[in-house]
ModelCIF file with pLDDT and N, C-alpha, C, O atoms, coordinates in Angstrom:
data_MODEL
#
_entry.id   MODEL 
#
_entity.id                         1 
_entity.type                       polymer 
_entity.pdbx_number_of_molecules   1 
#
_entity_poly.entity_id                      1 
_entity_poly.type                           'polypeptide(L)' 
_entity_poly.nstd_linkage                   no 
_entity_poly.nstd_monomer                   no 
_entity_poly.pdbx_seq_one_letter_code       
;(UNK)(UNK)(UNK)(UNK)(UNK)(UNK)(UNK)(UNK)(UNK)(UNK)(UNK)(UNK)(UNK)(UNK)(UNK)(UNK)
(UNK)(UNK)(UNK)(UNK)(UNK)(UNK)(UNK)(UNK)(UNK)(UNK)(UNK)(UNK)(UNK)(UNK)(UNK)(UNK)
(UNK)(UNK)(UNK)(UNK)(UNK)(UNK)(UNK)(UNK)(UNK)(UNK)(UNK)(UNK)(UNK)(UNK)
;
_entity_poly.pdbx_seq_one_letter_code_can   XXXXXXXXXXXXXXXXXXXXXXXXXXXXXXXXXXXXXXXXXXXXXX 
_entity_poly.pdbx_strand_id                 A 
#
loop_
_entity_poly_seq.entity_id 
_entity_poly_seq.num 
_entity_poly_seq.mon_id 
_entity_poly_seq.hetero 
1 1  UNK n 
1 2  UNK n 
1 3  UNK n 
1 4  UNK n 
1 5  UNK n 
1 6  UNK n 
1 7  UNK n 
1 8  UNK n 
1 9  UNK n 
1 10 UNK n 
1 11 UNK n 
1 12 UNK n 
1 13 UNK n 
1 14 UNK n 
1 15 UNK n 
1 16 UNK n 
1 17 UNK n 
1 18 UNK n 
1 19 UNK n 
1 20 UNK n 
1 21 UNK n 
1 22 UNK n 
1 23 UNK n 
1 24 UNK n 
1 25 UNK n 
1 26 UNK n 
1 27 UNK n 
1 28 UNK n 
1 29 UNK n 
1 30 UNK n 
1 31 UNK n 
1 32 UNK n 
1 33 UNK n 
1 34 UNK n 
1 35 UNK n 
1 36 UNK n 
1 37 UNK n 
1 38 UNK n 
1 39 UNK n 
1 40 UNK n 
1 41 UNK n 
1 42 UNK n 
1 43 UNK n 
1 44 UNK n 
1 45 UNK n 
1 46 UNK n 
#
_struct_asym.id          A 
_struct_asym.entity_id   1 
#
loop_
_ma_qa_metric.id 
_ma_qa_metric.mode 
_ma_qa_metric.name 
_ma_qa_metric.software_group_id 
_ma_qa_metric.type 
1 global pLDDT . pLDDT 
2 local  pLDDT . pLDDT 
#
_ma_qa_metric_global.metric_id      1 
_ma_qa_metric_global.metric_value   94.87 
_ma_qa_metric_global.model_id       1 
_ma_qa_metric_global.ordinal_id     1 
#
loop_
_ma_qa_metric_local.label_asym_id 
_ma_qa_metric_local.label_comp_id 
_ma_qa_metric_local.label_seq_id 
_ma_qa_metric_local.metric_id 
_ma_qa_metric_local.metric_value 
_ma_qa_metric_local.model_id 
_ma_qa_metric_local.ordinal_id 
A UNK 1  2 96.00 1 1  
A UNK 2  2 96.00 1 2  
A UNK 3  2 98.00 1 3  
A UNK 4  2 97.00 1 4  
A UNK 5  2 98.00 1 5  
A UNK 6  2 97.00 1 6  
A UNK 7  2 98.00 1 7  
A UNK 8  2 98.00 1 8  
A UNK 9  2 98.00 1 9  
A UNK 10 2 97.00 1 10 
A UNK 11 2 98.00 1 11 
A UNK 12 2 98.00 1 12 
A UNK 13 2 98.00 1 13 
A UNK 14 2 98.00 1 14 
A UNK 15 2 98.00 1 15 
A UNK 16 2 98.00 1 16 
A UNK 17 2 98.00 1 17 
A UNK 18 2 98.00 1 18 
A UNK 19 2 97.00 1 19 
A UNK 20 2 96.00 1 20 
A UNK 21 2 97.00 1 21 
A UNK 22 2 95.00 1 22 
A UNK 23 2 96.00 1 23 
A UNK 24 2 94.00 1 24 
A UNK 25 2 91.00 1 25 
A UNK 26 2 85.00 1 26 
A UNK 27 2 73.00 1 27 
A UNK 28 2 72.00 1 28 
A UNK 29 2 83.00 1 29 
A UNK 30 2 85.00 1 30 
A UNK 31 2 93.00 1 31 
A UNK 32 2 96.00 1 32 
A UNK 33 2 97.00 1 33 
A UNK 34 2 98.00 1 34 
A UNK 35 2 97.00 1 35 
A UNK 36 2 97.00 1 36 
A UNK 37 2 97.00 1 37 
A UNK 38 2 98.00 1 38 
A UNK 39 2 97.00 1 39 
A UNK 40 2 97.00 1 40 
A UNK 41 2 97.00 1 41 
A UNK 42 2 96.00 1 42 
A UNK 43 2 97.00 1 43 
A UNK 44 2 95.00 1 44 
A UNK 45 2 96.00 1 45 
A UNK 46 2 95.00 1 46 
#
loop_
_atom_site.group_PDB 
_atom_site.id 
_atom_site.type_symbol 
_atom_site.label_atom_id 
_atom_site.label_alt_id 
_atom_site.label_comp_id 
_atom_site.label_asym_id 
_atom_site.label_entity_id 
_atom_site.label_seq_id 
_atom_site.pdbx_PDB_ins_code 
_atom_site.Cartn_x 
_atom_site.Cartn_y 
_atom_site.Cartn_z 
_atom_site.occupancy 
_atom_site.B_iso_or_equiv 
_atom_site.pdbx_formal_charge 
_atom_site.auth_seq_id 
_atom_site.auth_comp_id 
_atom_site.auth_asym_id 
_atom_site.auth_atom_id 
_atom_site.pdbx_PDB_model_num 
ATOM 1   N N  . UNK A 1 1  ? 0.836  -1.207  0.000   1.00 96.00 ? 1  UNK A N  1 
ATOM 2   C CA . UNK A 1 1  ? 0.000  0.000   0.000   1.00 96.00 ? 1  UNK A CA 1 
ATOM 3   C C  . UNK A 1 1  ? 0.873  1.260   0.000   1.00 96.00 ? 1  UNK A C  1 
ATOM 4   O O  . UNK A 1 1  ? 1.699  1.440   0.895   1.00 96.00 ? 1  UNK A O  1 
ATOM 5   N N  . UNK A 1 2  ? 0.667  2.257   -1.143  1.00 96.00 ? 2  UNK A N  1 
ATOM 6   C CA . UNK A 1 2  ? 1.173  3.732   -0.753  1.00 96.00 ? 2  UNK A CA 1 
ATOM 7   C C  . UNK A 1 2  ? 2.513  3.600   -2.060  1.00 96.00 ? 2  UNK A C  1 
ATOM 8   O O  . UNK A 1 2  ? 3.017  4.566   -2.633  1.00 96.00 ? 2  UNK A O  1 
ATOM 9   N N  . UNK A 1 3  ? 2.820  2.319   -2.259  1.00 98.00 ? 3  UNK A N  1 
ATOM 10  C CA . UNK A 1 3  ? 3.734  2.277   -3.023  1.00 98.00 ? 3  UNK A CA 1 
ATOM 11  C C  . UNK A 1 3  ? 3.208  2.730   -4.578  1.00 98.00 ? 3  UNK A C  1 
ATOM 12  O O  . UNK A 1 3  ? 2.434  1.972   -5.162  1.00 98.00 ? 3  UNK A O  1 
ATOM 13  N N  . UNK A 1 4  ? 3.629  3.916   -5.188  1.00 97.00 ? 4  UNK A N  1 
ATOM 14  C CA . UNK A 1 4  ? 3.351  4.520   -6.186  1.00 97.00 ? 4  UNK A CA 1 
ATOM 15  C C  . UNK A 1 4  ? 4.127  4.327   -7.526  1.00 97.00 ? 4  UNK A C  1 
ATOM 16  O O  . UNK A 1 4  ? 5.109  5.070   -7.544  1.00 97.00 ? 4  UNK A O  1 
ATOM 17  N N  . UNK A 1 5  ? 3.952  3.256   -9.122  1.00 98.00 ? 5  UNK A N  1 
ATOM 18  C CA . UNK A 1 5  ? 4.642  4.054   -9.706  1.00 98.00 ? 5  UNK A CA 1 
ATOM 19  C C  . UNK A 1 5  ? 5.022  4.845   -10.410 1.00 98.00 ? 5  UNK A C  1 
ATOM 20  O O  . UNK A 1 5  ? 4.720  4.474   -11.544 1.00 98.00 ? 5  UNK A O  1 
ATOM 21  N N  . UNK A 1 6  ? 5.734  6.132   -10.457 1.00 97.00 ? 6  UNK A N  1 
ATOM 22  C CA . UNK A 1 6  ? 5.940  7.556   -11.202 1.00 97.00 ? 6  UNK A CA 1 
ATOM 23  C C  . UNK A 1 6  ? 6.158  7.033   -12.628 1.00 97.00 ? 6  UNK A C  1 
ATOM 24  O O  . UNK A 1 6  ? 5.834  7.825   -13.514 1.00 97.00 ? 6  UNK A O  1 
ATOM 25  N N  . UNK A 1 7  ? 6.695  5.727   -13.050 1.00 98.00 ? 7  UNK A N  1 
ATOM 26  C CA . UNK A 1 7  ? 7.388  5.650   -14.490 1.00 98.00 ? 7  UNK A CA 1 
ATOM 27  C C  . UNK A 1 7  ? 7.172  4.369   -14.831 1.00 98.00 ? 7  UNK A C  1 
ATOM 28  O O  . UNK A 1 7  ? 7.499  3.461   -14.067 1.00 98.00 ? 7  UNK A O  1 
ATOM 29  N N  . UNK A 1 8  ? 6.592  4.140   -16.027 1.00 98.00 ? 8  UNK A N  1 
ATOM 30  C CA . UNK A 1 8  ? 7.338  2.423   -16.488 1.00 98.00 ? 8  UNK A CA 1 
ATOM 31  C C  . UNK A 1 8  ? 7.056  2.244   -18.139 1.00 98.00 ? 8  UNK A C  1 
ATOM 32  O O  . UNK A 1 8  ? 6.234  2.846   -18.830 1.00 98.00 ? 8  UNK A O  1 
ATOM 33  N N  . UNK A 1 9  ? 7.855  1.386   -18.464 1.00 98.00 ? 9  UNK A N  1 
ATOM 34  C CA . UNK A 1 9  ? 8.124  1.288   -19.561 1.00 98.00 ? 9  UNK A CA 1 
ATOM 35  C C  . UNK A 1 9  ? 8.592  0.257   -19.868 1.00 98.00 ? 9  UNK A C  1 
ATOM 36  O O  . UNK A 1 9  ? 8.691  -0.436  -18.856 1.00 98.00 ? 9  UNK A O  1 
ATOM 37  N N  . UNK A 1 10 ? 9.280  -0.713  -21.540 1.00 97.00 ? 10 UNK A N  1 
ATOM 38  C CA . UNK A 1 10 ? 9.746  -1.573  -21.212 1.00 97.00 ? 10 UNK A CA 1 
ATOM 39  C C  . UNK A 1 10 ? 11.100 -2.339  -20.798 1.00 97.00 ? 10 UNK A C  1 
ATOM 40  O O  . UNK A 1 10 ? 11.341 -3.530  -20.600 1.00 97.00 ? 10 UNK A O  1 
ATOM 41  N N  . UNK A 1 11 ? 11.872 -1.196  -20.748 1.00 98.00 ? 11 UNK A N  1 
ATOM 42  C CA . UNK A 1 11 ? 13.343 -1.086  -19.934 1.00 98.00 ? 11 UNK A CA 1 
ATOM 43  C C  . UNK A 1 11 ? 13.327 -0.611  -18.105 1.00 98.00 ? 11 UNK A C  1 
ATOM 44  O O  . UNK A 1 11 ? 13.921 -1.168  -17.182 1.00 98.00 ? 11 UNK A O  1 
ATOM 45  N N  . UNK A 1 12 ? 12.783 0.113   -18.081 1.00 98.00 ? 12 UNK A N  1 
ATOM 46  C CA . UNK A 1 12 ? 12.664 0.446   -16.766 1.00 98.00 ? 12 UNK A CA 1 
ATOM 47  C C  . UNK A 1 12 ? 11.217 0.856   -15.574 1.00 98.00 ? 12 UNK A C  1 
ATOM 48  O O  . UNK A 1 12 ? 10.297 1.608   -15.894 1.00 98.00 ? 12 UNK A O  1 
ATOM 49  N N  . UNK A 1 13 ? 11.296 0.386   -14.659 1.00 98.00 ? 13 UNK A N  1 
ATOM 50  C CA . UNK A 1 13 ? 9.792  0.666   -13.634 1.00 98.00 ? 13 UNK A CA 1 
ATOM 51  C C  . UNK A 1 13 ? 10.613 1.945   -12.917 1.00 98.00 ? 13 UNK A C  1 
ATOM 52  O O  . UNK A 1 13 ? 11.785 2.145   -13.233 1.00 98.00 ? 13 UNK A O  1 
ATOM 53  N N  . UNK A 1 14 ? 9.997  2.717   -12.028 1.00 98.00 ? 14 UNK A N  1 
ATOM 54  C CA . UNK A 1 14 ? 10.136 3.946   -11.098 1.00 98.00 ? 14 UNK A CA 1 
ATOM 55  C C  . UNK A 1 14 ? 9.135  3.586   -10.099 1.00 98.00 ? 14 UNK A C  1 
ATOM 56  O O  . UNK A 1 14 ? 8.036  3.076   -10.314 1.00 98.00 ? 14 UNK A O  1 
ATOM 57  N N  . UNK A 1 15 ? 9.666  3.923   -8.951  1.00 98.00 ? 15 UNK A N  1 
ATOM 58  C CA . UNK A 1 15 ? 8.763  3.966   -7.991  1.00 98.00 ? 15 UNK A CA 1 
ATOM 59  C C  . UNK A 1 15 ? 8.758  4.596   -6.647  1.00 98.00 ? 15 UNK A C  1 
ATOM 60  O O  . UNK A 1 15 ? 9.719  4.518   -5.882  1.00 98.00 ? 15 UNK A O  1 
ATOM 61  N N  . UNK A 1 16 ? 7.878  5.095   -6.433  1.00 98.00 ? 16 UNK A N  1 
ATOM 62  C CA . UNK A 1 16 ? 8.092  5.776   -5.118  1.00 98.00 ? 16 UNK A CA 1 
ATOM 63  C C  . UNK A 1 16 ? 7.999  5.678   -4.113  1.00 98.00 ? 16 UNK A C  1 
ATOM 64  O O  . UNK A 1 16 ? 7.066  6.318   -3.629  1.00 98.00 ? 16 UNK A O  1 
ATOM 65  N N  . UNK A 1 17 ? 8.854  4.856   -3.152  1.00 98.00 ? 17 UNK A N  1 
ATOM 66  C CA . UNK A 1 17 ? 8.805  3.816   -2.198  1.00 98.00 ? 17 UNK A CA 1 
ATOM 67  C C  . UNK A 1 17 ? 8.502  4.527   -0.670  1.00 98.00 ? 17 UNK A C  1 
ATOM 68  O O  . UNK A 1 17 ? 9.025  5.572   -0.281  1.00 98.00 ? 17 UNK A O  1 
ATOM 69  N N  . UNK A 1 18 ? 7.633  3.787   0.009   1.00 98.00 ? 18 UNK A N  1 
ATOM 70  C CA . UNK A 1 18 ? 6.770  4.083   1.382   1.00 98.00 ? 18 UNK A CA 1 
ATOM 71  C C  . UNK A 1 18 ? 7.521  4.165   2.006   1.00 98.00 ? 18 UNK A C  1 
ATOM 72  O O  . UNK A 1 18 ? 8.542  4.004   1.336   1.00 98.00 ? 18 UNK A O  1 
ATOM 73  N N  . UNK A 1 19 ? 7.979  4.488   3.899   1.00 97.00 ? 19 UNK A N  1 
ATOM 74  C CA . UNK A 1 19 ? 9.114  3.917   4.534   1.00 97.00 ? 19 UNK A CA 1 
ATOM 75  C C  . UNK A 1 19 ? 7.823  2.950   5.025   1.00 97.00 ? 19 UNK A C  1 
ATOM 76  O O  . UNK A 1 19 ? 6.597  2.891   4.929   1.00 97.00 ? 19 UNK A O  1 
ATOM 77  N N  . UNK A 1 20 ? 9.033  2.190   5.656   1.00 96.00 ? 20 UNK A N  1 
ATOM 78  C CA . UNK A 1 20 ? 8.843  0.697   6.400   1.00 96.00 ? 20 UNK A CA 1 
ATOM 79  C C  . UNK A 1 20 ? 8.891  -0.667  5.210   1.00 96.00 ? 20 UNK A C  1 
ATOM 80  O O  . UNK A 1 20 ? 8.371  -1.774  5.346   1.00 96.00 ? 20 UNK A O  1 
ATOM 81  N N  . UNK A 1 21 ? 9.857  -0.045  3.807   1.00 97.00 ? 21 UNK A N  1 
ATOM 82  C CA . UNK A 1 21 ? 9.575  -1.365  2.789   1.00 97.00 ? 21 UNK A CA 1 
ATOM 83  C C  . UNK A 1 21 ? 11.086 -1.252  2.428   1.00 97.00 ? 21 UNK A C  1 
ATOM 84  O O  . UNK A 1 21 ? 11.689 -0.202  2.206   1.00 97.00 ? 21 UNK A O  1 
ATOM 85  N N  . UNK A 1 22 ? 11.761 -2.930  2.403   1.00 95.00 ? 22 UNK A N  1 
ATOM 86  C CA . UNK A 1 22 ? 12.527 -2.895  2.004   1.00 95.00 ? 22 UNK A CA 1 
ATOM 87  C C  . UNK A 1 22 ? 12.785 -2.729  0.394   1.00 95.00 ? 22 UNK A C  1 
ATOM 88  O O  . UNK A 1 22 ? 11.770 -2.544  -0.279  1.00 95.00 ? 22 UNK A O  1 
ATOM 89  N N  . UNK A 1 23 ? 14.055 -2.778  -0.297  1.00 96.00 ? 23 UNK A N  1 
ATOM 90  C CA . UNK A 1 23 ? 13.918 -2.838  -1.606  1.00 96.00 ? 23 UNK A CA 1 
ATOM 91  C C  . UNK A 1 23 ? 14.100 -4.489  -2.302  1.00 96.00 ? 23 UNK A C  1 
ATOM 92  O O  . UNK A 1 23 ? 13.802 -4.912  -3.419  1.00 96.00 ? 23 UNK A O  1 
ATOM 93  N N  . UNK A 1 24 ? 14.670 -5.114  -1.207  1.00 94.00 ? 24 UNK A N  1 
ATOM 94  C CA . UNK A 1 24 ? 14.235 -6.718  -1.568  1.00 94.00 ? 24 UNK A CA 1 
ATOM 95  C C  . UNK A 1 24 ? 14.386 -7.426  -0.819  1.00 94.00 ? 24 UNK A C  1 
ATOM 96  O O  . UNK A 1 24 ? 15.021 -6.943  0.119   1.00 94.00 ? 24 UNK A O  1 
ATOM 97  N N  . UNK A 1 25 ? 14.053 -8.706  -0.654  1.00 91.00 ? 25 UNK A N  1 
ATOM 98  C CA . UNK A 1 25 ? 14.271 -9.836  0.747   1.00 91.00 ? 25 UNK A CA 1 
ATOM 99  C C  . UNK A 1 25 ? 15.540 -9.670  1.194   1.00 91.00 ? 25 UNK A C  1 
ATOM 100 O O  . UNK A 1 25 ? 16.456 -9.131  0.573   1.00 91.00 ? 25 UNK A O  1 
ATOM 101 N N  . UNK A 1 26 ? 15.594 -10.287 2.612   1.00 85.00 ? 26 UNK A N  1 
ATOM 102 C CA . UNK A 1 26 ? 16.775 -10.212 2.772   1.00 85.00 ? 26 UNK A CA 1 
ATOM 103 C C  . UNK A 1 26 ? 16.853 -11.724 4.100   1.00 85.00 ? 26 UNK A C  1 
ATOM 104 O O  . UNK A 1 26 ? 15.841 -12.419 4.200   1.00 85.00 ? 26 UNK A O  1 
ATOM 105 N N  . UNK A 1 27 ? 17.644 -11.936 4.666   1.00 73.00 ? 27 UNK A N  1 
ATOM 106 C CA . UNK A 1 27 ? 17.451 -12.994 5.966   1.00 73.00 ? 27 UNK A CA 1 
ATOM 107 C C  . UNK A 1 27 ? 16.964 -12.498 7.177   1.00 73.00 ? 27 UNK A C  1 
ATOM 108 O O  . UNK A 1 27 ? 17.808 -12.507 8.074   1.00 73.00 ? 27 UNK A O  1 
ATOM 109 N N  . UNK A 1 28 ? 15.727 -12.014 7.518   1.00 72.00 ? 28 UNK A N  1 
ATOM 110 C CA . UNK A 1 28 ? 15.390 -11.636 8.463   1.00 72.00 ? 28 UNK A CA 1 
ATOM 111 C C  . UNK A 1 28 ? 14.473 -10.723 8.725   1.00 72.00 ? 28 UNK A C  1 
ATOM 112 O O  . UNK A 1 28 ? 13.863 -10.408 9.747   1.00 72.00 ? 28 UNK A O  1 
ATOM 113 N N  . UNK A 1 29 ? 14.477 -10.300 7.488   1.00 83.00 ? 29 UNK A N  1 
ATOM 114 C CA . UNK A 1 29 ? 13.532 -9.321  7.238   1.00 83.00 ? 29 UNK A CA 1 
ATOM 115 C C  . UNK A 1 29 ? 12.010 -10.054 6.413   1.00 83.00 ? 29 UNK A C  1 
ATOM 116 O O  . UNK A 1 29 ? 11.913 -10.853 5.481   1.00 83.00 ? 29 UNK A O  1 
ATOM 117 N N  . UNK A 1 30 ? 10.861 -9.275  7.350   1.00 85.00 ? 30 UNK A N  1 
ATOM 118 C CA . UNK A 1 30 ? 9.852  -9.873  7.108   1.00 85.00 ? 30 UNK A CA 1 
ATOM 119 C C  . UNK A 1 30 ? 9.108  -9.241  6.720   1.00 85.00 ? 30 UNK A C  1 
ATOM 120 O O  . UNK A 1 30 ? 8.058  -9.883  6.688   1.00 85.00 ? 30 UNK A O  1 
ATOM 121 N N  . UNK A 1 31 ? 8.931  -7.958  6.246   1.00 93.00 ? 31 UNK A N  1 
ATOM 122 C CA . UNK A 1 31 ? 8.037  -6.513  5.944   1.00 93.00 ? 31 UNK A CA 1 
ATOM 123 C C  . UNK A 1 31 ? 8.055  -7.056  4.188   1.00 93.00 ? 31 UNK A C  1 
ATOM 124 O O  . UNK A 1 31 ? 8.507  -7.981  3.512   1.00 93.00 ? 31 UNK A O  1 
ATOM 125 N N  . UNK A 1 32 ? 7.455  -6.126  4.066   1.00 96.00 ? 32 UNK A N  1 
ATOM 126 C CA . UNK A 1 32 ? 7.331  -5.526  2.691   1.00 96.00 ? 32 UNK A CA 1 
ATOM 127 C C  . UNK A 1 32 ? 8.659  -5.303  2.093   1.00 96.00 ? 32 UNK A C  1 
ATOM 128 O O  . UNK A 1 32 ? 9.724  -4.989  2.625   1.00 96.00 ? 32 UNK A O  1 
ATOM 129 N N  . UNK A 1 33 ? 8.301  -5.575  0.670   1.00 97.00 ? 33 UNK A N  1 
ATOM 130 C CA . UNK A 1 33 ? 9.277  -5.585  -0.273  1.00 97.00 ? 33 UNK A CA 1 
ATOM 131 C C  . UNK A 1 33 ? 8.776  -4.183  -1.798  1.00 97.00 ? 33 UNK A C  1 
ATOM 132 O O  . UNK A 1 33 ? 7.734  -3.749  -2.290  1.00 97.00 ? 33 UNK A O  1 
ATOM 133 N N  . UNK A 1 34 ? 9.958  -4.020  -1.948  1.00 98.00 ? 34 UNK A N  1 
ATOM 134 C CA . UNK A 1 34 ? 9.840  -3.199  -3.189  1.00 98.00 ? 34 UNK A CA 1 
ATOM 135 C C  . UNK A 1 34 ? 9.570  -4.009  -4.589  1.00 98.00 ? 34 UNK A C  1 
ATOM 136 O O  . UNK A 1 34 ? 8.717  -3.691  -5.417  1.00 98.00 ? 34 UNK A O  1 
ATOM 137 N N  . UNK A 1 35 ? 10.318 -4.931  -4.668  1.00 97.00 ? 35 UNK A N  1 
ATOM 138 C CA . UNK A 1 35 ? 10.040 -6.394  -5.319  1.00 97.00 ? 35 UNK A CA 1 
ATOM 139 C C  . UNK A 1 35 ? 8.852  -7.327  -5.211  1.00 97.00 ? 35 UNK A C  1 
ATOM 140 O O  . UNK A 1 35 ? 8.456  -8.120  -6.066  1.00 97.00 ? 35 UNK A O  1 
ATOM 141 N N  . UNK A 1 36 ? 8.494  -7.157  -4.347  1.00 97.00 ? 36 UNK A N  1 
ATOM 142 C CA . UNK A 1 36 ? 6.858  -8.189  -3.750  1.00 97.00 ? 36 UNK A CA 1 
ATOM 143 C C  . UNK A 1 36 ? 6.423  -6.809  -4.366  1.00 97.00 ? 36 UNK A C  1 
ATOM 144 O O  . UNK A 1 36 ? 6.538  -7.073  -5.563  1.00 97.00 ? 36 UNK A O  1 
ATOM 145 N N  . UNK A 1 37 ? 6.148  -5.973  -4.328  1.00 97.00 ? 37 UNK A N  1 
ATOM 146 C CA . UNK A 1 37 ? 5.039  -5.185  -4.411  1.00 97.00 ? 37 UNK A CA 1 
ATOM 147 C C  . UNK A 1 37 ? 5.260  -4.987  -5.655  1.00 97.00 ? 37 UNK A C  1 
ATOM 148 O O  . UNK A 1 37 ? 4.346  -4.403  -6.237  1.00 97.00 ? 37 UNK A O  1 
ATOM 149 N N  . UNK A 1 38 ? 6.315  -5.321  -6.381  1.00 98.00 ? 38 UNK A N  1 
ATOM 150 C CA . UNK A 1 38 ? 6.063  -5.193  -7.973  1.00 98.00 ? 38 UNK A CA 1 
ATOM 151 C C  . UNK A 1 38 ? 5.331  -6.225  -8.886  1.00 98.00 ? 38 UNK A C  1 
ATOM 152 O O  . UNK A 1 38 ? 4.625  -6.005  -9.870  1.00 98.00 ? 38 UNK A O  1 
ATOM 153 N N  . UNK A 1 39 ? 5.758  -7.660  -8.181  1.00 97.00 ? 39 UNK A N  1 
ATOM 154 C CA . UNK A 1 39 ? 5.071  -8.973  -8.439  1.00 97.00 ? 39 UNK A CA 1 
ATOM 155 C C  . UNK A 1 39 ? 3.815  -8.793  -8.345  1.00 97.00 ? 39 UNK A C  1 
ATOM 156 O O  . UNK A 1 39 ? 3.043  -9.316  -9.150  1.00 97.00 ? 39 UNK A O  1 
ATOM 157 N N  . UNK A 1 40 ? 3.435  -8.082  -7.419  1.00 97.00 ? 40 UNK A N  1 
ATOM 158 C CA . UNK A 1 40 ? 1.866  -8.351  -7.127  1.00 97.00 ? 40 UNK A CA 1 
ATOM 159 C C  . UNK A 1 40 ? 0.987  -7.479  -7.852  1.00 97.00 ? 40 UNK A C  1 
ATOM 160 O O  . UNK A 1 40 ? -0.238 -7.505  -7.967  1.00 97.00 ? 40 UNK A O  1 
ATOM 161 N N  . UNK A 1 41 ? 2.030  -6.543  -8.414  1.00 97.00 ? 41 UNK A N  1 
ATOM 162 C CA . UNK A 1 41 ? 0.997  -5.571  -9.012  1.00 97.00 ? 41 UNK A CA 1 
ATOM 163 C C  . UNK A 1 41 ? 1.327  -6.132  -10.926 1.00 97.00 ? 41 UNK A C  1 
ATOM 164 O O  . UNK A 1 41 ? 1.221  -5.368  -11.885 1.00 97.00 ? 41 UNK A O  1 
ATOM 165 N N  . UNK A 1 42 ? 1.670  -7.433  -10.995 1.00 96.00 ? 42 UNK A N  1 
ATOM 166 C CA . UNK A 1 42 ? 2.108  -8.204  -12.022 1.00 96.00 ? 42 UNK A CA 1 
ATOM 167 C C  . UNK A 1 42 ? 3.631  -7.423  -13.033 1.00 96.00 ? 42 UNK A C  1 
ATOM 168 O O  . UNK A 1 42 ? 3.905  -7.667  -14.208 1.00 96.00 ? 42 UNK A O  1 
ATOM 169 N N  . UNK A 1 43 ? 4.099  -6.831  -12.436 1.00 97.00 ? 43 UNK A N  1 
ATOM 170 C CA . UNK A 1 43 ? 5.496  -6.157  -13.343 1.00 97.00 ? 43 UNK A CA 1 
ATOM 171 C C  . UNK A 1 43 ? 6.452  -7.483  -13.056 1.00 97.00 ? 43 UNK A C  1 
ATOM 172 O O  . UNK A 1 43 ? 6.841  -8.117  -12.075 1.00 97.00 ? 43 UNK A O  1 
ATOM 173 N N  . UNK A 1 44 ? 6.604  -7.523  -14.565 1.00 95.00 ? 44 UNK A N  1 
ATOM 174 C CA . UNK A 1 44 ? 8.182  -8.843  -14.627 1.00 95.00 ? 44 UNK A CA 1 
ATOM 175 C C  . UNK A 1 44 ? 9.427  -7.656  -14.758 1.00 95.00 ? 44 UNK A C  1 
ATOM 176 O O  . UNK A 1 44 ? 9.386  -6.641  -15.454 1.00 95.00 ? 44 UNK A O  1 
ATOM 177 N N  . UNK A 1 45 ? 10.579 -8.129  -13.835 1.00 96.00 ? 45 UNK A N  1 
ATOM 178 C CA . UNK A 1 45 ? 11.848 -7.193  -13.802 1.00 96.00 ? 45 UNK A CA 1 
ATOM 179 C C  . UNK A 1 45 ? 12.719 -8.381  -14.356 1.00 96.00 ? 45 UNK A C  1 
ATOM 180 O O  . UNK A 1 45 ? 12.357 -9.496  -14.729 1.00 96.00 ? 45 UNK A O  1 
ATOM 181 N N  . UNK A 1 46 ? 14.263 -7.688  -14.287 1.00 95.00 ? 46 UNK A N  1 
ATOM 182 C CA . UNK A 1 46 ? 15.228 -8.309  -15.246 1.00 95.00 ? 46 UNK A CA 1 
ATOM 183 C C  . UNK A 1 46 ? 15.224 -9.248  -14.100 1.00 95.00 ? 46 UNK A C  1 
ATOM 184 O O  . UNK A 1 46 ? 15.929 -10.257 -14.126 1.00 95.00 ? 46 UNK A O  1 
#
């Protein structure tokens, strides 16, 4: 939620990231992702 994105195209997404989201998994971290939230909103990245 809140995660906005400003740009996309088919080289590059933009986005304008919430606090409390990481920008991708990590070991330990259990929040939100910048990556999950792209999946879900169906964007395939490289």
């Amino acid at each position: 939620p809140g995660m906005a994105v400003v740009h996309d195209d088919d080289e590059i997404v933009v986005v304008d990231k919430p606090v409390g989201v990481a920008a991708h998994p990590s070991v330990g971290w259990t929040g939100p992702t910048v990556l999950g939230g792209l999946a879900a909103a169906g964007f395939t990245v490289s």
